[in-house]
Structure formats: C-alpha cells, structure tokens
C-alpha atoms as a PDB file:
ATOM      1  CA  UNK A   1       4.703 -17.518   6.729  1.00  0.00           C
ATOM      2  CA  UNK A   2       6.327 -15.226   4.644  1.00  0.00           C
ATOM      3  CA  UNK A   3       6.669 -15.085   0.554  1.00  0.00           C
ATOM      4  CA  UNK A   4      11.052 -15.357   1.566  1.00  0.00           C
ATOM      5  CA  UNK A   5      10.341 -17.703   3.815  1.00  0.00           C
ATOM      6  CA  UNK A   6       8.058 -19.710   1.667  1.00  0.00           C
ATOM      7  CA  UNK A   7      10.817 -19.714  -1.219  1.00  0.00           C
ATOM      8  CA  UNK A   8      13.492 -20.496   1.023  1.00  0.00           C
ATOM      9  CA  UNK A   9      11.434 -23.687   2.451  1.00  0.00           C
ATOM     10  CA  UNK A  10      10.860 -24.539  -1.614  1.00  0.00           C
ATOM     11  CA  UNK A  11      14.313 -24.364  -2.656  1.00  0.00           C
ATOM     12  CA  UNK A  12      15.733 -26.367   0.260  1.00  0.00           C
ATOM     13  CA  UNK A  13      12.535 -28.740   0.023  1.00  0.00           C
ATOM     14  CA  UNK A  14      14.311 -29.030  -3.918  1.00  0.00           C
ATOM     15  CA  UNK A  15      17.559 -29.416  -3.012  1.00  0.00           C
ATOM     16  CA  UNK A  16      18.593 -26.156  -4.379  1.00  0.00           C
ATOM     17  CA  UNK A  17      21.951 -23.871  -3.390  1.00  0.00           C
ATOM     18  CA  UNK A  18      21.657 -20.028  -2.819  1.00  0.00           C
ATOM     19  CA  UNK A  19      24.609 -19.628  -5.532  1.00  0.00           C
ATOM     20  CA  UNK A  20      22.383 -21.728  -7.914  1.00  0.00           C
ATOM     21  CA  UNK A  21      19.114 -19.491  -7.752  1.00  0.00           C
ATOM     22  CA  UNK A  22      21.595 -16.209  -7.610  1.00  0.00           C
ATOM     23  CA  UNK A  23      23.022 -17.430 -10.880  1.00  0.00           C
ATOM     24  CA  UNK A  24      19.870 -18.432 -12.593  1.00  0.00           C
ATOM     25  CA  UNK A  25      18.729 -14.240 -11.546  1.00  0.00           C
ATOM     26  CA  UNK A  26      22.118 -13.308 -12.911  1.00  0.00           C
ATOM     27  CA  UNK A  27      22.880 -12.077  -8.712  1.00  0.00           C
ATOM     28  CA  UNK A  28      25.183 -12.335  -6.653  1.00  0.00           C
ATOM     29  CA  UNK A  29      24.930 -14.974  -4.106  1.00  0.00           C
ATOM     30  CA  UNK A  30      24.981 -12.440  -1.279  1.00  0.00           C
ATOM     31  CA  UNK A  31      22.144 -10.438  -2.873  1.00  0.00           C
ATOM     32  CA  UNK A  32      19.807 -13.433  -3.128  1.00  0.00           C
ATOM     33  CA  UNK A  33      20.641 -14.289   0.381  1.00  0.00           C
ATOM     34  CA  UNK A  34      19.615 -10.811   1.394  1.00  0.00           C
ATOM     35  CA  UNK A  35      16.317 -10.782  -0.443  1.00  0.00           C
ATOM     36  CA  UNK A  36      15.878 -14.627   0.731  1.00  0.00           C
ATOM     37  CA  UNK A  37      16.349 -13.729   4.211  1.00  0.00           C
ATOM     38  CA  UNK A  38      13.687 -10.905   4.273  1.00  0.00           C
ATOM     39  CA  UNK A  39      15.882  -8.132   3.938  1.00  0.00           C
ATOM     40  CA  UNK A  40      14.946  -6.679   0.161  1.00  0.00           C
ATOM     41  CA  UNK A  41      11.531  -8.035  -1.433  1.00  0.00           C
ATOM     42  CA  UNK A  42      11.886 -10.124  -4.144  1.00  0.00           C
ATOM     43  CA  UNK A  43      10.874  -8.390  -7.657  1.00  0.00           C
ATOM     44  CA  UNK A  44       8.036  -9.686  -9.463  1.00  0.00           C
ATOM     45  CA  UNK A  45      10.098 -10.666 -12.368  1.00  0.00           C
ATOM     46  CA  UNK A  46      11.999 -12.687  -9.736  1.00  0.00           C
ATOM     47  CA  UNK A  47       8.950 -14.481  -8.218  1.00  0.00           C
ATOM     48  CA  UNK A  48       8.247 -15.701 -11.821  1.00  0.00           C
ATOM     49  CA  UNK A  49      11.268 -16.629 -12.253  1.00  0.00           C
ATOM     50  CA  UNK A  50      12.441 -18.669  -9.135  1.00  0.00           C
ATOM     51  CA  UNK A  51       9.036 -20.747  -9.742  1.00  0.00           C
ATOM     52  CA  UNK A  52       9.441 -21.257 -13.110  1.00  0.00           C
ATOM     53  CA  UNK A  53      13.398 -22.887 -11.694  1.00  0.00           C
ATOM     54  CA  UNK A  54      11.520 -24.371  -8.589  1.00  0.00           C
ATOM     55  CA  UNK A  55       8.972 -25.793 -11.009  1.00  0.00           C
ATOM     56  CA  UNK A  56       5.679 -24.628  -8.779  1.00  0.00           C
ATOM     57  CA  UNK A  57       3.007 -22.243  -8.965  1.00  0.00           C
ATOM     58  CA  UNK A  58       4.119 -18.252  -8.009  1.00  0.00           C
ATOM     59  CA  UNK A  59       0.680 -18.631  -5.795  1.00  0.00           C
ATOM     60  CA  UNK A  60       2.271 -21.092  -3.849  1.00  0.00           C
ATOM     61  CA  UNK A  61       4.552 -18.059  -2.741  1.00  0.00           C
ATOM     62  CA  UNK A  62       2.082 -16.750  -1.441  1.00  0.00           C
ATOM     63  CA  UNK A  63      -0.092 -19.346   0.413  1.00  0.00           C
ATOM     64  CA  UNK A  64      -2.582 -18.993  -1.995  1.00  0.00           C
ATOM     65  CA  UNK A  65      -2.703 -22.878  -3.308  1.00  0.00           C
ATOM     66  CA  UNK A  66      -0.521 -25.285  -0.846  1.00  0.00           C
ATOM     67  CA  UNK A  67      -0.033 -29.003  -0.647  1.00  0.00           C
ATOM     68  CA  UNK A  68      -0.819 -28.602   3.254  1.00  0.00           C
ATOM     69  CA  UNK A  69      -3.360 -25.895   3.147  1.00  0.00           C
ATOM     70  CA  UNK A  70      -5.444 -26.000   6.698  1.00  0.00           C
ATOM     71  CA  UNK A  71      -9.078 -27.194   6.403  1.00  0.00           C
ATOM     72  CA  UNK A  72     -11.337 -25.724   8.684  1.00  0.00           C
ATOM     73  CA  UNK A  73     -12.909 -28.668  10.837  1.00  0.00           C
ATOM     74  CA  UNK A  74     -12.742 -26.365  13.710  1.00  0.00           C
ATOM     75  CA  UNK A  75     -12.124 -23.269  15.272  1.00  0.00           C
ATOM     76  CA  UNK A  76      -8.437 -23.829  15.327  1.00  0.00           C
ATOM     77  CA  UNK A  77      -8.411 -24.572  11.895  1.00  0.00           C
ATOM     78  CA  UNK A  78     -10.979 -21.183  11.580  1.00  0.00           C
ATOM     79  CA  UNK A  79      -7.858 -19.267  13.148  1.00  0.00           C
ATOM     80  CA  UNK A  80      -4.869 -20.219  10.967  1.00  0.00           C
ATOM     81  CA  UNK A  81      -7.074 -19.770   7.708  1.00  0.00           C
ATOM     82  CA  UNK A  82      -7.961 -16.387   9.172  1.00  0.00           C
ATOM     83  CA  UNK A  83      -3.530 -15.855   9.755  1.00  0.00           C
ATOM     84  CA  UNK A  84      -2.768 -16.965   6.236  1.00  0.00           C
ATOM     85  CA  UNK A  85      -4.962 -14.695   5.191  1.00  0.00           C
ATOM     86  CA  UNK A  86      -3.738 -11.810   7.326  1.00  0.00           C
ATOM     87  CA  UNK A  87      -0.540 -12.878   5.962  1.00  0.00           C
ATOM     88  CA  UNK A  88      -0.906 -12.947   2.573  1.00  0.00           C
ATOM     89  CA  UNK A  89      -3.007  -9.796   2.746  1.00  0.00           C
ATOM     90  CA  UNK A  90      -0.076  -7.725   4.512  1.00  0.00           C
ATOM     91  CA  UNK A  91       2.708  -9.165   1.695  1.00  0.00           C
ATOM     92  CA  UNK A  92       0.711  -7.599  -1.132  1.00  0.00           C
ATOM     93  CA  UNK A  93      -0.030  -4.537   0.571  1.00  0.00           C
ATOM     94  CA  UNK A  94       3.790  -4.442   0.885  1.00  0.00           C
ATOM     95  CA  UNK A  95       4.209  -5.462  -2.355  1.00  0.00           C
ATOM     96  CA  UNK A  96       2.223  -2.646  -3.633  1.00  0.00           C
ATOM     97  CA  UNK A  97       3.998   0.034  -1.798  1.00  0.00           C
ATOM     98  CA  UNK A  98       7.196  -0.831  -3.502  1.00  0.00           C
ATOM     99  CA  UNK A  99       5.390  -0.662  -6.378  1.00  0.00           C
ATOM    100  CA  UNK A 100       4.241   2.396  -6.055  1.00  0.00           C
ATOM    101  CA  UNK A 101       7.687   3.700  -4.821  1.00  0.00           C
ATOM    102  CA  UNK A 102       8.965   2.590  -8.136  1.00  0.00           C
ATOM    103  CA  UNK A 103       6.501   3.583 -10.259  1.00  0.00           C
ATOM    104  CA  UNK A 104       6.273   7.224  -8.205  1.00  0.00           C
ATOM    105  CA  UNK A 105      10.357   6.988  -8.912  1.00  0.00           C
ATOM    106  CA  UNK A 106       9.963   6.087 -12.430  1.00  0.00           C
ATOM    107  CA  UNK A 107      12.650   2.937 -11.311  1.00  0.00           C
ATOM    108  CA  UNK A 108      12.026   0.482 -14.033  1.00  0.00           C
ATOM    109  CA  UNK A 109      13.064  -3.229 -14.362  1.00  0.00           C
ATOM    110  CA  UNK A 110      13.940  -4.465 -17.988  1.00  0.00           C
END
C-alpha cells in the first residue's frame, strides 16, 4: 500500500472529510484530493501535519509501525513482509527524487 493510500484509509478510518484535511493544510479541497489520490506526493511538512490532525505516528504512513503488521509464521507471511518492504523502499526513493528536484530547483517550502 501506498503512503496516499495509507492516509486516505486513516482519515476515513477517523471519520474525516477531504474539505476538513484541505482546510487544516490551508488547500483547496481539490488539491488535497489530487495529492490523496496519488496524483502529487504529499510534502513532508504535510505528512507531519495530517498525523499530527489524524493523531498517529507519520511512520504509520509508511508501513513502518502498523496495528496489523504481518508476522512471519510462514512463507506467506515471509512474502508480504518482503512487499511492504519493497513498498516502503520505492516511496522514499520517490520521495527523495522530489527532493532532490527541489533542492536542485532551489523550490523551497516555508
């Protein structure tokens, strides 16, 4: 799973709106949709910030700490550790290229 997807699945697991986390990044409600549905990466400033509203760990985001986290009693359970790893892996490699592109573009965040 995906960090978007993993948000998504925590603000609807919380009852949240779209509009309410859009207003809370001071977005617009189509521009947290966008970013929630994949389409532009979330910044790191709003990772923090959407956990810090969803009240859980940014890890959590990632698959890094999970209530249902896999235990590996066999090689099944071998196989989906070795995915979420893959996973998570792959999101910060993406993650770093945009923060490279940023940096390399001198695009800053205040």
């Amino acid at each position: 799973m995906r960090v978007y997807q993993r948000i998504k699945q925590e603000r609807e697991k919380k009852k949240f709106s779209q509009t309410y986390l859009a207003l809370e990044l001071k977005l617009d409600q189509s521009q947290y949709s966008r970013r929630e549905n994949g389409a532009i990466p979330f910044t790191v400033d709003e990772l923090l910030k959407i956990a810090e509203i969803l009240r859980v760990r940014p890890e959590k985001f990632f698959g890094i700490i999970d209530d249902e986290c896999p235990v590996a009693k066999s090689d099944e359970g071998i196989v989906k550790i070795i995915g979420l790893y893959e996973t998570c892996i792959k999101e910060k490699d993406e993650r770093i290229a945009l923060l490279t592109y940023q940096l390399n573009n001198k695009i800053v965040k205040k």
